[in-house]
N, C-alpha and C. Protein backbone atom coordinates (compact mmCIF):
# COMPACT_ATOMS: atom_id res chain seq x y z
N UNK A 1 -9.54 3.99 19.93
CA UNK A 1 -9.82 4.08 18.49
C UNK A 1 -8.99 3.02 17.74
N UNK A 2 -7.57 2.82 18.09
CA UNK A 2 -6.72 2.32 17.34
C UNK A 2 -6.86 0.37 17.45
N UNK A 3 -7.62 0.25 18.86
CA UNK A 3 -8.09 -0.65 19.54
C UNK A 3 -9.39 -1.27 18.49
N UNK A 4 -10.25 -0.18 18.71
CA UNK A 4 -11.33 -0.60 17.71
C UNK A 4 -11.32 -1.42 16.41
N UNK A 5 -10.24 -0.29 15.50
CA UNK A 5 -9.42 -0.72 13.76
C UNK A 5 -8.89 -2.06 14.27
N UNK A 6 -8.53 -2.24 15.05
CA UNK A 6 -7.36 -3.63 15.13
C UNK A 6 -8.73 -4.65 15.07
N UNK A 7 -9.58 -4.57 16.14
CA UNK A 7 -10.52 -5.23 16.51
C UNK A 7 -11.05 -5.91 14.91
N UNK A 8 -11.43 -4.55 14.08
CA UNK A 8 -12.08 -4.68 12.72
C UNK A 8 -11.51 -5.73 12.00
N UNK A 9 -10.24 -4.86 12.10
CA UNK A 9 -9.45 -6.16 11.05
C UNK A 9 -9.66 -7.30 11.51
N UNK A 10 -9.12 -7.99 12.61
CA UNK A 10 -9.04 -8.89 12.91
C UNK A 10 -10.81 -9.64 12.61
N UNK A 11 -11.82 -9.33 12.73
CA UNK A 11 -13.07 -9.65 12.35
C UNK A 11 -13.27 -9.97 11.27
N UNK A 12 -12.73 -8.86 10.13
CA UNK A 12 -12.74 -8.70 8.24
C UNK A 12 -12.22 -10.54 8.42
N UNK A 13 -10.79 -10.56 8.70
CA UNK A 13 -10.25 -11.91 7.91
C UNK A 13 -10.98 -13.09 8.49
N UNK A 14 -11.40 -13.16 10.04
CA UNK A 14 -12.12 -14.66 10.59
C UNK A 14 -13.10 -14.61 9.86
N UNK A 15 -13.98 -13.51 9.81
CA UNK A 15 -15.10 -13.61 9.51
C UNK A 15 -15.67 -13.15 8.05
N UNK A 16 -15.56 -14.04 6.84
CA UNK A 16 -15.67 -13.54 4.93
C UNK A 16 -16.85 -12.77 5.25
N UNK A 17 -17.09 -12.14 3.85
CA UNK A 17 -18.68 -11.13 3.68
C UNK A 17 -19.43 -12.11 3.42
N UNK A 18 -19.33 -13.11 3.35
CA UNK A 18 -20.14 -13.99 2.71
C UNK A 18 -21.35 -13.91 4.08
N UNK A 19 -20.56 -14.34 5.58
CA UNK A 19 -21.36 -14.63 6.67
C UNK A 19 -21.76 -13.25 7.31
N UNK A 20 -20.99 -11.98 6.84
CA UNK A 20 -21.63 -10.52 7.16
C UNK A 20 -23.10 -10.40 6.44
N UNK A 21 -23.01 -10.91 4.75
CA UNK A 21 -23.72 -10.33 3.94
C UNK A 21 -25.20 -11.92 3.98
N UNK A 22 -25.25 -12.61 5.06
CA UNK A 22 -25.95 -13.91 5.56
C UNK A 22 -26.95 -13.09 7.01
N UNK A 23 -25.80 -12.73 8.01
CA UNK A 23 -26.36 -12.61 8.67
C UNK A 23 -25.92 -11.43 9.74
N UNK A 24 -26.16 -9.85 9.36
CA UNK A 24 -25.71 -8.86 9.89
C UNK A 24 -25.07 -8.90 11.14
N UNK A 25 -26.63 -9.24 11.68
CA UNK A 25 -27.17 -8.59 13.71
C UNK A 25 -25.69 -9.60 14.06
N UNK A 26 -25.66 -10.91 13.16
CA UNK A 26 -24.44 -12.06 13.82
C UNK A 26 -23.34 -11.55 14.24
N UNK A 27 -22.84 -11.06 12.81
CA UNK A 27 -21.57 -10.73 12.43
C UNK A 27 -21.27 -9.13 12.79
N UNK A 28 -22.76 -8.96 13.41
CA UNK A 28 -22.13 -7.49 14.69
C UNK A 28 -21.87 -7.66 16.10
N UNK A 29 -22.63 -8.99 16.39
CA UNK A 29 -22.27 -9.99 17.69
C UNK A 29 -21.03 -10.40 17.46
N UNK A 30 -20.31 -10.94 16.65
CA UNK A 30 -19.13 -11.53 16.41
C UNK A 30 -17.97 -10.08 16.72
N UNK A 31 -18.43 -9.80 15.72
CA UNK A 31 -17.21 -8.46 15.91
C UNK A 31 -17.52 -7.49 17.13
N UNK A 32 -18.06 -7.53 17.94
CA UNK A 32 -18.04 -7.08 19.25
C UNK A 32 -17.79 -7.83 20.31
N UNK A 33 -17.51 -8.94 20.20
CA UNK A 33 -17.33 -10.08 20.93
C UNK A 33 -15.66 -10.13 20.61
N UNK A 34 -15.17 -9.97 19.59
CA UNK A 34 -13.62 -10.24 19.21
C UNK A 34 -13.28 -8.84 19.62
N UNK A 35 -14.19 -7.62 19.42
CA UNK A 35 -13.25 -6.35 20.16
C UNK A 35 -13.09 -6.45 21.61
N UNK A 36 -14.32 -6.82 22.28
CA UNK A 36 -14.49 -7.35 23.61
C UNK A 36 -12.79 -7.94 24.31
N UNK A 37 -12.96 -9.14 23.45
CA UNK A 37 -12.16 -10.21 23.68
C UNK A 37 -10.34 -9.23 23.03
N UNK A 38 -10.40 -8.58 22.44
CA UNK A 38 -9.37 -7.91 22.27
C UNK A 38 -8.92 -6.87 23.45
N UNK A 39 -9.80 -6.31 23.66
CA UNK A 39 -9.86 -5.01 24.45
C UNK A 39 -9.05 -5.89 26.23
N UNK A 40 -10.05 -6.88 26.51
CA UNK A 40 -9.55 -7.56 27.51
C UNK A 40 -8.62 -8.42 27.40
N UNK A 41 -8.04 -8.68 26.18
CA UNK A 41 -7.53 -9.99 26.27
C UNK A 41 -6.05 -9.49 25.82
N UNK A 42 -5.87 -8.08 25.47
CA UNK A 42 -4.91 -7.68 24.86
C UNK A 42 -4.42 -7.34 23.90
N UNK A 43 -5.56 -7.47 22.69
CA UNK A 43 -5.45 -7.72 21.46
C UNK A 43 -5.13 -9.33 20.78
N UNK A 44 -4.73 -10.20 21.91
CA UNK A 44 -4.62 -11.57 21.41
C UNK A 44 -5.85 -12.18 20.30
């Protein structure tokens, strides 16, 4: 869970609303790709 929130945040600041509120399906690829990459990578 706490994994997840970190994940979020870290998504919110790379990624503005500008490119959420452009292009959803993306910026749900993106942020599953950075939890991904968190989850395995350590949170780095």
């Amino acid at each position: 869970m706490s994994g997840r929130i970190g994940a979020r945040r870290t998504s919110g600041s790379g990624a503005p609303a500008e490119s959420v509120a452009m292009s959803p399906s993306r910026a749900l690829t993106e942020t599953r790709g950075r939890a991904a990459a968190a989850i395995y990578g350590g949170g780095g």
